[in-house]
Protein backbone atom coordinates (compact mmCIF):
# COMPACT_ATOMS: atom_id res chain seq x y z
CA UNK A 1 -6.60 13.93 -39.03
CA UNK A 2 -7.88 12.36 -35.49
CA UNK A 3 -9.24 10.25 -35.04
CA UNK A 4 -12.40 9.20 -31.76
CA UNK A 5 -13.33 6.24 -30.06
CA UNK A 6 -16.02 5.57 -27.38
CA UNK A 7 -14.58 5.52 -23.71
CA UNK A 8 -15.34 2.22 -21.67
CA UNK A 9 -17.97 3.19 -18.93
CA UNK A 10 -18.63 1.14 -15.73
CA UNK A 11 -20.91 1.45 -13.23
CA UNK A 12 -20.57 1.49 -9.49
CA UNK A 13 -22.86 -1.57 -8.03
CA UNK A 14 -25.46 -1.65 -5.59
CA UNK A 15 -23.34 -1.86 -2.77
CA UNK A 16 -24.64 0.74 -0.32
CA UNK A 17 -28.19 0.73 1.32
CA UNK A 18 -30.00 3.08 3.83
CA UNK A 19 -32.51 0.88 4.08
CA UNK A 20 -32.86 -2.95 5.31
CA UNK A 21 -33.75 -5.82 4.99
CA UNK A 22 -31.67 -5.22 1.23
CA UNK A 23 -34.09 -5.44 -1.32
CA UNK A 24 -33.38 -8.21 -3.76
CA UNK A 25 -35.24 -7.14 -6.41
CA UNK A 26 -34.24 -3.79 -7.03
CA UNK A 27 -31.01 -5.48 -6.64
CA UNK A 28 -30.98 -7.93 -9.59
CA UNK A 29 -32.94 -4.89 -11.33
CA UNK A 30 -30.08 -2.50 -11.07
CA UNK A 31 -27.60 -5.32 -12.30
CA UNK A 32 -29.47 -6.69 -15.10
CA UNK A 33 -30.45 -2.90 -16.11
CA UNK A 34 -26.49 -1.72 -15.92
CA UNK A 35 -25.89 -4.85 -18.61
CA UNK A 36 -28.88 -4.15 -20.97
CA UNK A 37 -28.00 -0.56 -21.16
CA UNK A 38 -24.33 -1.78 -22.33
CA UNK A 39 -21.51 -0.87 -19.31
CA UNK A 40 -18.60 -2.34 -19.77
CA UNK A 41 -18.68 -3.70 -16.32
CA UNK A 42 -20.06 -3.04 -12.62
CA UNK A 43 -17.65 -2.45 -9.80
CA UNK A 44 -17.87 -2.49 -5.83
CA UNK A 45 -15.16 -1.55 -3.14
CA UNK A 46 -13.39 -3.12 -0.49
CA UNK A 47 -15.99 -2.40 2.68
CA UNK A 48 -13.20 -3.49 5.55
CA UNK A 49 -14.67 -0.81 8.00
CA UNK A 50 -17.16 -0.15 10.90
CA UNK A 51 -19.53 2.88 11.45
CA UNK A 52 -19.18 4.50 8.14
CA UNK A 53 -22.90 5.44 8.67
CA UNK A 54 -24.25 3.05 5.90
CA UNK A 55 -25.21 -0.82 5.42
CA UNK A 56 -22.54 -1.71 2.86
CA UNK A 57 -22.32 -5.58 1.08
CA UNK A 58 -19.30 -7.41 0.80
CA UNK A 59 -17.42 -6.58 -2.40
CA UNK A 60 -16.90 -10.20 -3.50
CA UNK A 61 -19.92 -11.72 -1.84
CA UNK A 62 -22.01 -8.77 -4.38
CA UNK A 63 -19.81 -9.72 -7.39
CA UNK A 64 -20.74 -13.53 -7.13
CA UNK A 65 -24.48 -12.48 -6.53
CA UNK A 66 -23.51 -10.01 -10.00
CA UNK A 67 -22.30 -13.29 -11.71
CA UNK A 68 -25.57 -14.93 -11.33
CA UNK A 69 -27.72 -12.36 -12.69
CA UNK A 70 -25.94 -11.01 -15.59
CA UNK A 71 -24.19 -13.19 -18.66
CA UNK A 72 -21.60 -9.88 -20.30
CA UNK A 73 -21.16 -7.68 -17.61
CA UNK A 74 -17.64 -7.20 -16.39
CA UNK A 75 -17.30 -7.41 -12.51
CA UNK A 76 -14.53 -5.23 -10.96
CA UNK A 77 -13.28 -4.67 -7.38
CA UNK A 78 -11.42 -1.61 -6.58
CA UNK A 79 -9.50 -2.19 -4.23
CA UNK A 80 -9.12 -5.22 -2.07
CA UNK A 81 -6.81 -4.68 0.67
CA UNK A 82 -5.23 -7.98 0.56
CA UNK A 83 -3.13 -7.51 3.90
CA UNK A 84 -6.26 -7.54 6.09
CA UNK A 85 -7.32 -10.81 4.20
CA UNK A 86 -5.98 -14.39 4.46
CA UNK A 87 -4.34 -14.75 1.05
CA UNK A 88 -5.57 -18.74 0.76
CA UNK A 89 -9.25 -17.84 1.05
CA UNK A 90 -9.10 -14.79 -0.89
CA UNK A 91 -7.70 -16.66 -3.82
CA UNK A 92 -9.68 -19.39 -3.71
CA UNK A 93 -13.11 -17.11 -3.57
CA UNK A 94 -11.72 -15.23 -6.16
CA UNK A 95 -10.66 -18.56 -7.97
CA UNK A 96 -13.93 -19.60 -7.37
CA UNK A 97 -15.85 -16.01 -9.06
CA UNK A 98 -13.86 -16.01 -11.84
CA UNK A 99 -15.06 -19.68 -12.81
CA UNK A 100 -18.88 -18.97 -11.66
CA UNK A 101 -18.56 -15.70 -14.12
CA UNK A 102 -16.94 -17.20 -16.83
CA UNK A 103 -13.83 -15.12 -16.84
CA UNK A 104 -15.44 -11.78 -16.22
CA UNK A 105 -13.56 -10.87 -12.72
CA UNK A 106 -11.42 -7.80 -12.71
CA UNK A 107 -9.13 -8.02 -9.51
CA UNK A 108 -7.85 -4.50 -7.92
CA UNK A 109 -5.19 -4.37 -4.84
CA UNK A 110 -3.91 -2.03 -2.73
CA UNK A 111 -2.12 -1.16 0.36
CA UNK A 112 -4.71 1.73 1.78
CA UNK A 113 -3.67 4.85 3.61
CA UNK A 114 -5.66 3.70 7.07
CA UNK A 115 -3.92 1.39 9.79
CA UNK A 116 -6.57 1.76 11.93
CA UNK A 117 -8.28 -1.44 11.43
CA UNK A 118 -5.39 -3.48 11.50
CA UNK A 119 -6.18 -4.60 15.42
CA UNK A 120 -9.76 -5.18 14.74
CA UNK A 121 -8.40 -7.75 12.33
CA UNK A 122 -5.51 -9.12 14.93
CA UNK A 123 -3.23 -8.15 12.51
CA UNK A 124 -0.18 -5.20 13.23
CA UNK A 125 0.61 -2.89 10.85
CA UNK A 126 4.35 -2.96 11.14
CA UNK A 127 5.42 -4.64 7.80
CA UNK A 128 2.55 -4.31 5.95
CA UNK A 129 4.40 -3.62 2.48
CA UNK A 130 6.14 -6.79 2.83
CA UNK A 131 2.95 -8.85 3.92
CA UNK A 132 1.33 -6.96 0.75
CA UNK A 133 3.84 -7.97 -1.68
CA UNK A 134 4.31 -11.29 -0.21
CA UNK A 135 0.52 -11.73 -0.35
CA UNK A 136 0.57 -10.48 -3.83
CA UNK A 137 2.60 -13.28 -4.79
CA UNK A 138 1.23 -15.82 -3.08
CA UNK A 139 -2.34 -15.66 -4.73
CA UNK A 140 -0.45 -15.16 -8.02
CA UNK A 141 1.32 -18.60 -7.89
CA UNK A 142 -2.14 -20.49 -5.93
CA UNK A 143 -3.47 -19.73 -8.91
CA UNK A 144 -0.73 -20.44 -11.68
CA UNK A 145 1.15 -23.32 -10.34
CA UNK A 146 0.90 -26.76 -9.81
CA UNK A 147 2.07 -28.38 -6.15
CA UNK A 148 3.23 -25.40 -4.83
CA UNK A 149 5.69 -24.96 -2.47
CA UNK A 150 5.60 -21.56 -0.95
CA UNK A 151 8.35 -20.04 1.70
CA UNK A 152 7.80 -16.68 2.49
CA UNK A 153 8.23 -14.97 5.88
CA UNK A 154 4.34 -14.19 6.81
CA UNK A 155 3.05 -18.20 4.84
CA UNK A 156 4.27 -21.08 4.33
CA UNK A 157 2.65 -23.88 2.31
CA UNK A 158 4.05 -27.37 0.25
CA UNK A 159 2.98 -29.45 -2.53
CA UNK A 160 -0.62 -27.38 -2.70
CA UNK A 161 -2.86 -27.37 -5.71
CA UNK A 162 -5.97 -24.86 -5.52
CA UNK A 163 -8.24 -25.81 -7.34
CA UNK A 164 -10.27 -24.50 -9.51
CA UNK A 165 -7.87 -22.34 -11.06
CA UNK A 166 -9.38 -18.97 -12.52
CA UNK A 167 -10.87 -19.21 -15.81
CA UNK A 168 -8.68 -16.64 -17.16
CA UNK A 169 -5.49 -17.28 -17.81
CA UNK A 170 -3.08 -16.97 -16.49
CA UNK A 171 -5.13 -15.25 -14.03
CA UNK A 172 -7.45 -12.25 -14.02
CA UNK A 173 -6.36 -8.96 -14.85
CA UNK A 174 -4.51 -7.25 -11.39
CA UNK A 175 -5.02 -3.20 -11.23
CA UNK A 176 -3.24 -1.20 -8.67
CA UNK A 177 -5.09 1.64 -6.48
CA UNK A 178 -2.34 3.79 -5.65
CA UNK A 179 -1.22 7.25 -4.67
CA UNK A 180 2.42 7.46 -3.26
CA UNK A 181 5.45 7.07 -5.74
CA UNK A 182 6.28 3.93 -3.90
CA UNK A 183 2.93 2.26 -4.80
CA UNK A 184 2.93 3.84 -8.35
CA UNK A 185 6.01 2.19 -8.75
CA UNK A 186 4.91 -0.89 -7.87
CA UNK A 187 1.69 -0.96 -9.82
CA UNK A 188 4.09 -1.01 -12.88
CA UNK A 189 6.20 -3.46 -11.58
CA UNK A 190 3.49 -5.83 -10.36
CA UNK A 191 0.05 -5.02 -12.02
CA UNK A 192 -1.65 -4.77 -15.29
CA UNK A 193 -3.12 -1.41 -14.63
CA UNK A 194 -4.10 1.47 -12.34
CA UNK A 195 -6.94 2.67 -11.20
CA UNK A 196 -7.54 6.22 -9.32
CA UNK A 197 -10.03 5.99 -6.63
CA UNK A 198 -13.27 7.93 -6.61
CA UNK A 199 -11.58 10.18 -3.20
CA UNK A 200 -8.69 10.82 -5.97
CA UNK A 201 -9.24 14.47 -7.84
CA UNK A 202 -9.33 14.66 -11.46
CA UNK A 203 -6.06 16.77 -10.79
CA UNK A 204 -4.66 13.56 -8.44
CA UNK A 205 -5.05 11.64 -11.61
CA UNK A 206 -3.25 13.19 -13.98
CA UNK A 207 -0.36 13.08 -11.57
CA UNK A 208 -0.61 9.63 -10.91
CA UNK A 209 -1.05 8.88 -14.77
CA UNK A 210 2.48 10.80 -15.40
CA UNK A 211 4.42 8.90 -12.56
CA UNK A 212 2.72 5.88 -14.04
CA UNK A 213 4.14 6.33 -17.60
CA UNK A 214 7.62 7.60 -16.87
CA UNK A 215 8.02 4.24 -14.60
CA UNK A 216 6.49 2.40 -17.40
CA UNK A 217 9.05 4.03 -19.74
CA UNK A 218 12.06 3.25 -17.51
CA UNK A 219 11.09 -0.45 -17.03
CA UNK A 220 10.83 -0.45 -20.64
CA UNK A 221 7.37 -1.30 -21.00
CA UNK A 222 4.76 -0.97 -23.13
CA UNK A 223 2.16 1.70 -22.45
CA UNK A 224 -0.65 0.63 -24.66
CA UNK A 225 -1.03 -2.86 -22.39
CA UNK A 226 -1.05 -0.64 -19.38
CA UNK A 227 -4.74 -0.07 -18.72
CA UNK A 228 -5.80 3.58 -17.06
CA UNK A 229 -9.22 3.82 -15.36
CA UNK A 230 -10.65 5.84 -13.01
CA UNK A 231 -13.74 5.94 -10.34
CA UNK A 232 -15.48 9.53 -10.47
CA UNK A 233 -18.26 9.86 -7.58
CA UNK A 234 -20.73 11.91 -8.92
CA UNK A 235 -24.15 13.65 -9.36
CA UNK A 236 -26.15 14.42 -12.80
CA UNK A 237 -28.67 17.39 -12.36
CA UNK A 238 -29.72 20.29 -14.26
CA UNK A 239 -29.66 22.06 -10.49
CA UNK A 240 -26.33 22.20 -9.56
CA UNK A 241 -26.96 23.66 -6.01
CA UNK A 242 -29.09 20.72 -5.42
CA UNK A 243 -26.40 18.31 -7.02
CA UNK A 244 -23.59 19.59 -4.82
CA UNK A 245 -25.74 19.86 -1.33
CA UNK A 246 -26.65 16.03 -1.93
CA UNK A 247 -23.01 14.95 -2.62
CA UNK A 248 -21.86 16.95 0.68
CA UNK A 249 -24.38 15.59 2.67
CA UNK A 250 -23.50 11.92 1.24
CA UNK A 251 -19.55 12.71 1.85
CA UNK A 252 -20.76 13.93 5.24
CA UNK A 253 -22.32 10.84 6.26
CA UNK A 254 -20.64 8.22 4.67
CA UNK A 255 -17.25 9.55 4.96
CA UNK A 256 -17.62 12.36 7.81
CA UNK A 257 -15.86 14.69 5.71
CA UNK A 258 -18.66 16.88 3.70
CA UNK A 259 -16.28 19.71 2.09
CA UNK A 260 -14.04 16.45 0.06
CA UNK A 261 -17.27 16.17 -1.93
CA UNK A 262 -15.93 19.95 -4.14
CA UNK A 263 -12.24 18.91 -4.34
CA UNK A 264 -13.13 15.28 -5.74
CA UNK A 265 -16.91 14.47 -7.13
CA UNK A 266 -18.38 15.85 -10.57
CA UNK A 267 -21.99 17.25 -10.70
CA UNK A 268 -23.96 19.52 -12.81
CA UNK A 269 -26.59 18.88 -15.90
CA UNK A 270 -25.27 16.29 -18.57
CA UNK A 271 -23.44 18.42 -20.53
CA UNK A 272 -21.10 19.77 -17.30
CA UNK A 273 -20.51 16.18 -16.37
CA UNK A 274 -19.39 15.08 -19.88
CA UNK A 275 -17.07 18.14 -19.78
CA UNK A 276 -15.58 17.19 -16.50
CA UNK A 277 -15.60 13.29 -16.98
CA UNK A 278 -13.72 14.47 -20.75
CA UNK A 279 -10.91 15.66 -18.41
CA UNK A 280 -10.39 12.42 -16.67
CA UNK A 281 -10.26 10.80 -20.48
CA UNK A 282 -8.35 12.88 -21.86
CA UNK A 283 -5.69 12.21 -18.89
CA UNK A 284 -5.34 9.09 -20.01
CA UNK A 285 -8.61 6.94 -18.77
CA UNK A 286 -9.47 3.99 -20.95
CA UNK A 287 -12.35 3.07 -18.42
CA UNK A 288 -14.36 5.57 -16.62
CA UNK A 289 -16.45 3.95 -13.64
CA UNK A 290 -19.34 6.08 -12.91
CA UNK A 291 -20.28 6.46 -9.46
CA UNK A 292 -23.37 7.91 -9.02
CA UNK A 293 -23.96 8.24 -5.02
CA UNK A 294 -27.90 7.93 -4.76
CA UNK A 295 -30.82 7.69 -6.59
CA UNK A 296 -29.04 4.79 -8.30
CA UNK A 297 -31.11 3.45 -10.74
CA UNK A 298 -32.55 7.02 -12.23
CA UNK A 299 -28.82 8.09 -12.42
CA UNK A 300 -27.71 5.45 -14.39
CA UNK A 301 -30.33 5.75 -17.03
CA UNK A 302 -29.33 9.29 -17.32
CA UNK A 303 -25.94 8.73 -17.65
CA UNK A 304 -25.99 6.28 -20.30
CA UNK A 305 -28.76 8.04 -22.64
CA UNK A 306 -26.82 11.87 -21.74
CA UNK A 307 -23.58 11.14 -20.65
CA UNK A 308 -21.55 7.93 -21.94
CA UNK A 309 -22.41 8.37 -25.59
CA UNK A 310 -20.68 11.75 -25.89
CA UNK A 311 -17.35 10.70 -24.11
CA UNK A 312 -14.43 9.74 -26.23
CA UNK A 313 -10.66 8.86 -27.08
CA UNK A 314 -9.47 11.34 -29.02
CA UNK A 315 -6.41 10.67 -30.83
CA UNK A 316 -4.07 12.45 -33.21
């Protein structure tokens, strides 16, 4: 007989705003309300870009403003793009979170599918793999060793102690974004999980989730301390037509591509998105981050008094 278990559910923070000055207090609301109502954690995304038609916060500068007003909740980044950040300050501010939080920083990488921006950060994108891995590795042993010597072809460094170290040991837990084989590939080789990104399909997933095991069975590793998670953008409403206009027009603004809102968003009345959302879990998803694109606050009080307590694990 199966057995069911309750699917981890995080929240997508208050990252985005249409209006300014940014309103603190529905800020540290929206934080300390995600916690009460019991997400597993509260995640932002890397916000490297110009004229994507919104006022969008810092990922890590929100997550140490997260840390402050919250004691449980779980902060998660998905993804940083570590080549278009100095490695040194990135782990130290990370370093830095994980202490202020108490060990509650979830790190996610990646190597992004846009080289546009790499001359607005006086960087070229020629090499960028190796400056990824290399950067990889670098933060890695910042914050694991003890006078480091580091010579790699893009830094060099000697007899260098960051400090503090994370809280967690040995550091905090690295997840991949990824969609190529290449990057799949090294998400097993280099991470401690995956996660799809919320402009990933439901259909994208479960692709990614099958590369991802068959390289975790050839490197002869263990699935079960592989963790699966996913971002779903999406829109809970009784009127569908009104749920799917709003997520267009959102797409259309923030990303200037409305029709990518039907291939990769879920929307509908509670009981649609728990079907839907029940695909991505039963693809493999131990985490689901919900990513309700406006009305924030109102969405996220539906969602977890309709939505999270009827997803599940199901297991034979």
């Amino acid at each position: 007989m199966g057995t069911e278990e309750k699917i981890l559910c995080g929240i997508i923070g208050p990252q985005v705003h249409r209006q300014l000055p940014i309103n603190l207090e529905e800020v540290q609301a929206y934080l300390r309300r995600a916690e009460e109502l019991g997400f597993h954690s509260v995640w932002v995304t890397e916000q490297s870009g110009f004229n994507t038609g919104a006022s969008s916060l810092e990922g890590v500068t929100l997550l140490s403003y997260a840390a402050a007003v919250t004691s449980r909740l779980r902060l998660g980044i998905a993804v940083l793009l570590i080549t278009l950040r100095n490695p040194v300050h990135l782990a130290k501010s990370l370093a830095s979170l994980d202490q202020l939080s108490q060990g509650r920083l979830i790190v996610g990488v990646g190597l992004g599918t846009d080289t546009g921006l790499y001359g607005a950060y006086g960087l070229s994108p020629e090499r960028r793999v190796a400056r990824f891995n290399e950067a990889l590795s670098y933060i890695q042993r910042l914050w694991t060793e003890k006078d480091l010597t580091f010579e790699g072809q893009f830094w060099q460094i000697r007899n260098a102690n960051l400090l503090p170290k994370p809280f967690q040991k040995p550091h905090p837990p690295i997840w991949f974004g990824a969609r190529a084989p290449a990057a799949l590939k090294r998400a097993v080789r280099c991470g401690s999980g995956f996660i799809g990104a919320g402009s990933s399909s439901t259909a994208d997933f479960k692709s990614h989730v099958q590369t991802i095991r068959q390289e975790l069975e050839a490197a002869g590793k263990d699935p079960g301390e592989f963790f699966l998670a996913k971002r779903v953008n999406l829109a809970v409403d009784r009127d569908r037509e009104r749920a799917r206009r709003r997520l267009r027009e959102w797409f259309g603004t923030y990303y200037h591509r409305a029709d990518e809102a039907d291939r990769v968003a879920v929307w509908g009345s509670p009981e649609e998105c728990v079907e839907q959302l029940q695909e991505v879990v039963s693809a493999g998803a131990r985490l689901v981050v919900l990513s309700p694109l406006f009305d924030g606050m109102e969405q996220m009080e539906i969602l977890a008094r309709e939505v999270v307590p009827s997803l599940t694990i199901r297991r034979a």
